[in-house]
C-alpha atoms as a PDB file:
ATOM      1  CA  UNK A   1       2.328  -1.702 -17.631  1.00  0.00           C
ATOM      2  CA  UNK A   2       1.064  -5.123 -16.552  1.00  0.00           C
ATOM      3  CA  UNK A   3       2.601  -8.013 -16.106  1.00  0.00           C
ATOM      4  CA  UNK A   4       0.845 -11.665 -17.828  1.00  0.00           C
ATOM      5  CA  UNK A   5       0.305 -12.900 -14.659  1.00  0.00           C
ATOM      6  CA  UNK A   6      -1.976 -10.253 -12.860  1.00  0.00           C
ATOM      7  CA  UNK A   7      -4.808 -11.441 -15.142  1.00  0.00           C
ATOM      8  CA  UNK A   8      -4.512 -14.976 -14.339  1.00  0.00           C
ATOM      9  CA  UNK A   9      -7.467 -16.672 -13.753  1.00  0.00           C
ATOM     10  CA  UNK A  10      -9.870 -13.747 -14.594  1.00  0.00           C
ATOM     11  CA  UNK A  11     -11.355 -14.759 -17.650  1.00  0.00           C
ATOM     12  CA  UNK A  12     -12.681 -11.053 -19.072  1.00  0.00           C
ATOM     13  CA  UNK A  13      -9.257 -10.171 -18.824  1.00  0.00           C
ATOM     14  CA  UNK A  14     -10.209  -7.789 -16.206  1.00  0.00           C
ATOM     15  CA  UNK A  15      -7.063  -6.098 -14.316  1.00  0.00           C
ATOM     16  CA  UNK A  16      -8.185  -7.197 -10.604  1.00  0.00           C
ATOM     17  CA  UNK A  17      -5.976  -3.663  -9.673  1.00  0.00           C
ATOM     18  CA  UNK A  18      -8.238  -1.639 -11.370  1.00  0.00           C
ATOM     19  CA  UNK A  19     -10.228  -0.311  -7.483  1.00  0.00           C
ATOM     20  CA  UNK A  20      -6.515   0.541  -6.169  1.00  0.00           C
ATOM     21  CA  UNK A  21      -5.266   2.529  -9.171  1.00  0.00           C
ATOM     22  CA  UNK A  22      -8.024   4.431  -9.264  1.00  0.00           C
ATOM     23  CA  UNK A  23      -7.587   5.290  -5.359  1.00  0.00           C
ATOM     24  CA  UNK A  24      -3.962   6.001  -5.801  1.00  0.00           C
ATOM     25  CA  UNK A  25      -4.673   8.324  -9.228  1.00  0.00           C
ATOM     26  CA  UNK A  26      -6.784  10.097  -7.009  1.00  0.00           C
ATOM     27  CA  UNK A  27      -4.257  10.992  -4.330  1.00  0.00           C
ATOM     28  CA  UNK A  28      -0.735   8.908  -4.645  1.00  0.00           C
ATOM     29  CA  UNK A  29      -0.425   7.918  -0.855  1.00  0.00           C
ATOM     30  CA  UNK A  30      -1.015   4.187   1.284  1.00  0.00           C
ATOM     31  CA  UNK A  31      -1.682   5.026   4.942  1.00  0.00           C
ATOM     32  CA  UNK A  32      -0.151   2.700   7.138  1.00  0.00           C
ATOM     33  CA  UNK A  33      -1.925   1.572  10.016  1.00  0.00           C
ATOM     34  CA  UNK A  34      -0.034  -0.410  12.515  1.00  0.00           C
ATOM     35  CA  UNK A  35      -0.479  -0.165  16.425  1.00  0.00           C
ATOM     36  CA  UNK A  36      -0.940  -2.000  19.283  1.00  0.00           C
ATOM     37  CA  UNK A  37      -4.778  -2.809  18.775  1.00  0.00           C
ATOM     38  CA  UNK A  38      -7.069  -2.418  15.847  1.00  0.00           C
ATOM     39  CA  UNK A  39      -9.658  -0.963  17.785  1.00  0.00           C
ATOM     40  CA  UNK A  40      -9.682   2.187  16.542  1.00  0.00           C
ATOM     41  CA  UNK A  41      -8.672   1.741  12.492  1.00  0.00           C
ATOM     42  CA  UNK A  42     -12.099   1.992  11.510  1.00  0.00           C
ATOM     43  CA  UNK A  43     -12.302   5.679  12.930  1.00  0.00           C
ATOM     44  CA  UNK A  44      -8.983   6.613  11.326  1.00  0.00           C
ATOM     45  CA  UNK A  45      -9.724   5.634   8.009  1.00  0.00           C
ATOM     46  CA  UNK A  46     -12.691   6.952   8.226  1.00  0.00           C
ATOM     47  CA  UNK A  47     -11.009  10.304   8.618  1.00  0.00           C
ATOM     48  CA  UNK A  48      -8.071   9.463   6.371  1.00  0.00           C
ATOM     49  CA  UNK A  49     -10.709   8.567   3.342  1.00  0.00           C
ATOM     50  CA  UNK A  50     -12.824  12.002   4.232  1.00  0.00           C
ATOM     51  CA  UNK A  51      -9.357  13.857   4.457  1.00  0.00           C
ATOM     52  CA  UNK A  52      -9.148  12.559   0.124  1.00  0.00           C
ATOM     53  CA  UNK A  53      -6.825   9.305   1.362  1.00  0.00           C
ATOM     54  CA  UNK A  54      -8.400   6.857  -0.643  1.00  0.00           C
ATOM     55  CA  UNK A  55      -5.958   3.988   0.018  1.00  0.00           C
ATOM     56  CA  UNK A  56      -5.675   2.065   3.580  1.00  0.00           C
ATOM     57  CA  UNK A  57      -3.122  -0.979   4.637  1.00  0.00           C
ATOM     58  CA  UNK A  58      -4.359  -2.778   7.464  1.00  0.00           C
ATOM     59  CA  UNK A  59      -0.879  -4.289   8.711  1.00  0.00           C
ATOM     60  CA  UNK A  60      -1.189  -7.803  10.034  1.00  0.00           C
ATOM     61  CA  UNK A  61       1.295  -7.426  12.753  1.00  0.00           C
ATOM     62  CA  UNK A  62      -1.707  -5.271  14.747  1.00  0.00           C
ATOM     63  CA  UNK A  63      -3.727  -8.057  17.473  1.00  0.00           C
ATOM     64  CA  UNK A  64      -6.920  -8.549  16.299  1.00  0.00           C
ATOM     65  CA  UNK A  65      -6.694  -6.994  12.710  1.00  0.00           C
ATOM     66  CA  UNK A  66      -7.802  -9.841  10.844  1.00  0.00           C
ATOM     67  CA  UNK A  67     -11.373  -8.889  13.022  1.00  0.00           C
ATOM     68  CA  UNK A  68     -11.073  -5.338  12.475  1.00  0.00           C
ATOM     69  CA  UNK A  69     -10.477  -5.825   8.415  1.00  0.00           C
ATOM     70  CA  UNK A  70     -13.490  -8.025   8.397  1.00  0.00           C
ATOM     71  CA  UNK A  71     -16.090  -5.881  10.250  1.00  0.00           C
ATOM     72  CA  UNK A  72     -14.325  -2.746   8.424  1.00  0.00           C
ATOM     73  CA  UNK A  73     -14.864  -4.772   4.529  1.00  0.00           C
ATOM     74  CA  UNK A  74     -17.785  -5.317   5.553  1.00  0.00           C
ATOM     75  CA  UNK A  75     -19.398  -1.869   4.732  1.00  0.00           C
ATOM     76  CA  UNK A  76     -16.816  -0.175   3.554  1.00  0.00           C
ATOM     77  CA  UNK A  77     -17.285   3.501   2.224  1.00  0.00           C
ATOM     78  CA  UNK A  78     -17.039   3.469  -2.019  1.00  0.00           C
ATOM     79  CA  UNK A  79     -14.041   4.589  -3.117  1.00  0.00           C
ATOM     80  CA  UNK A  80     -11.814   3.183  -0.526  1.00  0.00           C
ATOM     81  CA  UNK A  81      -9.247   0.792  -1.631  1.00  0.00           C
ATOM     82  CA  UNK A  82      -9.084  -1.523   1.744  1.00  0.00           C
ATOM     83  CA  UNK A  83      -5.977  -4.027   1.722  1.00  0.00           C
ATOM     84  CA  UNK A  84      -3.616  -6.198   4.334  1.00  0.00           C
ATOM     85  CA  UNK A  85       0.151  -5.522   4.517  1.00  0.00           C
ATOM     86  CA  UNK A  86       2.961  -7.147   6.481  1.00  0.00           C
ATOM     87  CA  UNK A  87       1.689 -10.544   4.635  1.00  0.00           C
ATOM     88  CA  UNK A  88       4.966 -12.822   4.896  1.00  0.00           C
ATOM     89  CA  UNK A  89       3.122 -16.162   4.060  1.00  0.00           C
ATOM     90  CA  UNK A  90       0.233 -17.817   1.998  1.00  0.00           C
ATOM     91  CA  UNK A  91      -2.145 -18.601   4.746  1.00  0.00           C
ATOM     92  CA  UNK A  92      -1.771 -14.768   5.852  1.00  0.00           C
ATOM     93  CA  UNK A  93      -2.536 -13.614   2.271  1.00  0.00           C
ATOM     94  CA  UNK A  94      -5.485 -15.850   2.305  1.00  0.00           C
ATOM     95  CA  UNK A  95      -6.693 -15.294   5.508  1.00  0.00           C
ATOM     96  CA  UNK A  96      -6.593 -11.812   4.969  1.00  0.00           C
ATOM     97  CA  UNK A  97      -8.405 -11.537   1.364  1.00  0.00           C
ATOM     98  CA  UNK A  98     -10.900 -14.109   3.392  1.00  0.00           C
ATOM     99  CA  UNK A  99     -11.244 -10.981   5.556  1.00  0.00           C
ATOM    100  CA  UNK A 100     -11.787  -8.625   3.365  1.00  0.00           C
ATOM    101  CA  UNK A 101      -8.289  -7.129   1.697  1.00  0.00           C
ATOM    102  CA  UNK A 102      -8.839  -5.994  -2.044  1.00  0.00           C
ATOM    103  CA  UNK A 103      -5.115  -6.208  -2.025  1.00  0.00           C
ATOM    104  CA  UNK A 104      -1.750  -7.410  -0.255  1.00  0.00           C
ATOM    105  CA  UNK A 105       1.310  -5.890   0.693  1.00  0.00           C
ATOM    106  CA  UNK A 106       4.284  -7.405   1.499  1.00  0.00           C
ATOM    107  CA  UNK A 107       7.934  -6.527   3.565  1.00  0.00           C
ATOM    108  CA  UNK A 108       9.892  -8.595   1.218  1.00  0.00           C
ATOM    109  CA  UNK A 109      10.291 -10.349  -1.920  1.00  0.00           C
ATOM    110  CA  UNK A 110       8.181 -13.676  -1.340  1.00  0.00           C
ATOM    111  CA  UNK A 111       7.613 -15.282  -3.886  1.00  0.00           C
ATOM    112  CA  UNK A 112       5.583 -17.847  -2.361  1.00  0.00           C
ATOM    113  CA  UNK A 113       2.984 -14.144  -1.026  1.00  0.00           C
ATOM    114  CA  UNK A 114       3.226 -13.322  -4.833  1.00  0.00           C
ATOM    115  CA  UNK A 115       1.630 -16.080  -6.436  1.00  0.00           C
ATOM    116  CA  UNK A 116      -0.639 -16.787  -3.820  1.00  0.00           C
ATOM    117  CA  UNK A 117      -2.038 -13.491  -4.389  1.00  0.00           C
ATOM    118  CA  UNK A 118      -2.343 -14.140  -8.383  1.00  0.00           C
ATOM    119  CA  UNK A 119      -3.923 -17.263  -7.468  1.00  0.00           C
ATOM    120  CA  UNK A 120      -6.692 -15.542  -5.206  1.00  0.00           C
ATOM    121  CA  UNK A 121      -7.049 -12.677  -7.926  1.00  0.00           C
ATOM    122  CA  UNK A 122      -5.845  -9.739  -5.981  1.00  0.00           C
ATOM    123  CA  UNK A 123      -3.316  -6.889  -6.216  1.00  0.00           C
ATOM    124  CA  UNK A 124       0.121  -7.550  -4.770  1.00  0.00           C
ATOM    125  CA  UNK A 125       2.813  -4.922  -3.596  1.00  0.00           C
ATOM    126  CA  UNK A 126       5.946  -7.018  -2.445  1.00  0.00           C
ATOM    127  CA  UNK A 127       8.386  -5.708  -0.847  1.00  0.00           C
ATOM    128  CA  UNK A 128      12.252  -4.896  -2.494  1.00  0.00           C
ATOM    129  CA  UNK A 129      15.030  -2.974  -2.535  1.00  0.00           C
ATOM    130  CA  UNK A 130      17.933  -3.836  -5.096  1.00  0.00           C
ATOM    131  CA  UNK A 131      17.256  -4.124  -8.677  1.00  0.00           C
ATOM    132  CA  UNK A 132      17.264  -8.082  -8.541  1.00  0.00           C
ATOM    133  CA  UNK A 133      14.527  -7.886  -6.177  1.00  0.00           C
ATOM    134  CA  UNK A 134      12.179  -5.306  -7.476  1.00  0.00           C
ATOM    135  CA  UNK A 135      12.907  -7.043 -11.367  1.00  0.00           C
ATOM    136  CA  UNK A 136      12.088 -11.102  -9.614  1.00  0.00           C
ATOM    137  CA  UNK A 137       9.041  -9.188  -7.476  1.00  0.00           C
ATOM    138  CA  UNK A 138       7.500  -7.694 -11.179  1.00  0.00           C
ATOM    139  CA  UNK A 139       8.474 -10.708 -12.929  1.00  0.00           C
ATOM    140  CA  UNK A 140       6.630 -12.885 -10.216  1.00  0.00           C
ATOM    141  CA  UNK A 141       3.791 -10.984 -11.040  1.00  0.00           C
ATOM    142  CA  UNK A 142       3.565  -8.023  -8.913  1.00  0.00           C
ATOM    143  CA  UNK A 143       1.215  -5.252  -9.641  1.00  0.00           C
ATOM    144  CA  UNK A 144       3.856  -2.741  -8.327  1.00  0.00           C
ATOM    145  CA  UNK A 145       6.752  -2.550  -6.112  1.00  0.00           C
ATOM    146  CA  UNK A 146       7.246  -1.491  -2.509  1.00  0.00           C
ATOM    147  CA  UNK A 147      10.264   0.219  -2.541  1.00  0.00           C
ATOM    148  CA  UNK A 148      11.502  -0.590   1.008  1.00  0.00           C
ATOM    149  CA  UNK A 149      12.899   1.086   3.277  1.00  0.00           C
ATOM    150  CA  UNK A 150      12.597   3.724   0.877  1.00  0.00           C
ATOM    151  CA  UNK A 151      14.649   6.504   3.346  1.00  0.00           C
ATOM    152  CA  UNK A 152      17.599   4.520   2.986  1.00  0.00           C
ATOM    153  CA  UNK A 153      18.591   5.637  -0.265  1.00  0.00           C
ATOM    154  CA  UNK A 154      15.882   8.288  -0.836  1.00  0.00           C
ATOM    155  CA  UNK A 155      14.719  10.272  -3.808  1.00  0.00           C
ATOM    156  CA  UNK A 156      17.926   9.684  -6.162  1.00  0.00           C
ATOM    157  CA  UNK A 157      18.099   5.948  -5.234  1.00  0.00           C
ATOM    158  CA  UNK A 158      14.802   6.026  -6.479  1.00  0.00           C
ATOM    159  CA  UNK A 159      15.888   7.758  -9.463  1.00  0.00           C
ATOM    160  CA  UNK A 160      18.714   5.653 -10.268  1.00  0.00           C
ATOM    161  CA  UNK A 161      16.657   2.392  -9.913  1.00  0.00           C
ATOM    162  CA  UNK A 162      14.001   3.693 -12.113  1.00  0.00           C
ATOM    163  CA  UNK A 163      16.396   4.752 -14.786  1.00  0.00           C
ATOM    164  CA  UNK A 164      16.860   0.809 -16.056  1.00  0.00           C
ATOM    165  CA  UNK A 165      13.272  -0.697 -15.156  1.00  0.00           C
ATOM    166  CA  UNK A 166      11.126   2.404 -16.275  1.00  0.00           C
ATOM    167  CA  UNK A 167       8.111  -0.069 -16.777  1.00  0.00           C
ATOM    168  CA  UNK A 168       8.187  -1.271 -12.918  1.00  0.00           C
ATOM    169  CA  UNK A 169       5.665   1.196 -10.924  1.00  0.00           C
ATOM    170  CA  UNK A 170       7.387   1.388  -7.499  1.00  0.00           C
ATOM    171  CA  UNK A 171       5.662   2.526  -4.580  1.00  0.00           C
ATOM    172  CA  UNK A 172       8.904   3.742  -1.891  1.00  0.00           C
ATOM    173  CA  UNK A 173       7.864   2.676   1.676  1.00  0.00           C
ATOM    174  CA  UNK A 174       9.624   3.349   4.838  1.00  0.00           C
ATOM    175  CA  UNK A 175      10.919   6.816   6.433  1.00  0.00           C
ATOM    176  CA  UNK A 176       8.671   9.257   4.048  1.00  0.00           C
ATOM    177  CA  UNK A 177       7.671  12.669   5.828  1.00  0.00           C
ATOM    178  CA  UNK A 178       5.626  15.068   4.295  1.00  0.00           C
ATOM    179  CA  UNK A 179       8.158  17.320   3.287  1.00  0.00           C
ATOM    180  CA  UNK A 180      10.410  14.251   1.801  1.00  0.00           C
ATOM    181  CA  UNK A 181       6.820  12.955  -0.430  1.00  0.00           C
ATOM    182  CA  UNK A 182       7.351  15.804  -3.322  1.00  0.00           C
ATOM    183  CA  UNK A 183      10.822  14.986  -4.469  1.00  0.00           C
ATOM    184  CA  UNK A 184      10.249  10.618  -4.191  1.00  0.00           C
ATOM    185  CA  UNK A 185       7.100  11.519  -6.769  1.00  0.00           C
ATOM    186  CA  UNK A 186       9.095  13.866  -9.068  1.00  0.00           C
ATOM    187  CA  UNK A 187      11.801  11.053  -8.817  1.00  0.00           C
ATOM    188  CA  UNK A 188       9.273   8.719 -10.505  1.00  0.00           C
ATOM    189  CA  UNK A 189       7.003   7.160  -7.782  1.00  0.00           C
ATOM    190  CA  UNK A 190       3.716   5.571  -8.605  1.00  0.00           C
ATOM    191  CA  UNK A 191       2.582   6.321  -5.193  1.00  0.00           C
ATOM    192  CA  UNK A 192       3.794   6.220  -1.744  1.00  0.00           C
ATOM    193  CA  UNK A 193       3.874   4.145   1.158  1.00  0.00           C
ATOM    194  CA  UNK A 194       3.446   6.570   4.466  1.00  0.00           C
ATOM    195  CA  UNK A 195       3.138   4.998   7.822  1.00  0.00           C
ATOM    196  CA  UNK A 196       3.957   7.134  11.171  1.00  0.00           C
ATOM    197  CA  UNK A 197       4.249  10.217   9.885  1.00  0.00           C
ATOM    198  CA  UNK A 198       0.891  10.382   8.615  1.00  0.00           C
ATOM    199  CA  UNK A 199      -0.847   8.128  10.951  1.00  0.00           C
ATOM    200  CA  UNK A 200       0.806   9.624  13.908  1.00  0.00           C
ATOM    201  CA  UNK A 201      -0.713   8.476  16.924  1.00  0.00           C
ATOM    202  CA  UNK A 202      -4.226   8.282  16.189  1.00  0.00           C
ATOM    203  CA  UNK A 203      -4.594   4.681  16.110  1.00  0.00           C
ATOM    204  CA  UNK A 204      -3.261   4.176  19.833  1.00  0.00           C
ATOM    205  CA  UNK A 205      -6.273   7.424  20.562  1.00  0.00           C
ATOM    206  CA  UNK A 206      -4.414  10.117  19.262  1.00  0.00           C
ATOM    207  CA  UNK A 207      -6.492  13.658  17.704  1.00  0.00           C
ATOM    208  CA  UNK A 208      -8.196  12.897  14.713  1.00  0.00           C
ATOM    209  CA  UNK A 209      -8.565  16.347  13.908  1.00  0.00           C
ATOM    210  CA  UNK A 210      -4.710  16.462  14.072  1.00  0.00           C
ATOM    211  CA  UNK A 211      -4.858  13.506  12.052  1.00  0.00           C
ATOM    212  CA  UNK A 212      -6.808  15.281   9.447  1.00  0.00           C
ATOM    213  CA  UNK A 213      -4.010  18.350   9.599  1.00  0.00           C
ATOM    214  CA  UNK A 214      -1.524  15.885   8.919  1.00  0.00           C
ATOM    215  CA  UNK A 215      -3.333  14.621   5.626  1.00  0.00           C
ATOM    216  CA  UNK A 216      -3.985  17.592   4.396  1.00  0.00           C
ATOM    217  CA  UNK A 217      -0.483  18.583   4.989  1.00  0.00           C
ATOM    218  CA  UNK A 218       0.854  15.489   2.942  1.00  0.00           C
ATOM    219  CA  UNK A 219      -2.011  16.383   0.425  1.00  0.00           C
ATOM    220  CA  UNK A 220      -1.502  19.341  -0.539  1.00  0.00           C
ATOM    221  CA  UNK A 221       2.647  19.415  -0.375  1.00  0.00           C
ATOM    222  CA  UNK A 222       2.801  16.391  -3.018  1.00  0.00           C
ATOM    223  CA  UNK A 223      -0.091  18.478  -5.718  1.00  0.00           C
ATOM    224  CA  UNK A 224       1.559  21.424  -5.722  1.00  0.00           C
END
């Protein structure tokens, strides 16, 4: 389902999500990358995109990542659905789609982040947790909902929020190990927001190759 105001401003009528559903169809999962430098997030998505991750958050809490977006969005590999999370104000969202984001993710329920991302014709996943949140977020015009933090309440609190806003695809953030991924998509997750435990340490110069195990491990447990 879409809401009115995801088309605004596009007059085709185009959905402007249409690049990040089609990454997420192919394999349900956001990696998270969030370190101490952006030096090295070209090189892991890189391997997260050959590994069949298709979706990449570039978190704007990371020195130097509005740099790293741009030279990354620059020549990015087809296919890859390149966006900008931990966007808590305006100026970041538009700094960041200046950069290069196809799409924005948020912590909480701005507003403010929400229309500003209508306005500029992008995606926006805002962050929320109780059912007054995640209903304002979609009624704001959010394309879907970052259910965060998502370990808090896990799988059933998924299920239980789901049960009386069916329409509202939520995407649970925060806590999600590969083992845990399964049960929040059977519980009716859109995709899934996966930071640490899939990253690891590979932005800070961790393996890559173990980086690769790890995404095949998340891969393969949540398409069985």
């Amino acid at each position: 389902m879409t809401s009115p105001q995801q088309t605004a401003g596009r007059t085709d009528g185009s959905d402007p999500s249409d690049g990040l559903r089609a990454a997420l169809a192919a394999a349900p999962v956001i990696a998270i990358l969030r370190s101490t430098s952006a030096t090295r997030f070209a090189e892991v998505t890189d391997t997260l995109l050959a590994s069949g991750v298709r979706a990449a958050e570039f978190t704007l809490t990371t020195p130097g990542v509005l740099d790293a977006l741009r030279e990354y969005a620059a020549d990015a590999p087809p296919g890859l659905a390149l966006g900008a999370g931990t966007v808590t104000t305006p100026a970041q969202a538009q700094a960041a789609v200046e950069a290069g984001a196809t799409y924005l993710i948020t912590p909480t329920t701005s507003t403010e982040v929400i229309a500003e991302a209508v306005r500029l014709g992008v995606p926006v996943l805002p962050g929320a947790y109780t059912p007054t949140e995640i209903l304002t977020a979609w009624r704001a015009g959010a394309t879907m909902v970052k259910l965060f933090p998502a370990a808090t309440g896990g799988p059933e609190y998924l299920r239980a929020v789901r049960a009386p806003l069916p329409d509202v695809p939520l995407v649970p953030t925060g806590g999600i190990g590969a083992a845990d991924a399964p049960a929040y998509l059977a519980a009716g997750a859109t995709a899934l927001g996966i930071g640490s435990p899939l990253v690891g340490d590979a932005c800070e110069g961790g393996s890559l190759a173990a980086l690769t195990e790890r995404a095949a491990a998340f891969l393969d447990g949540i398409r069985r």
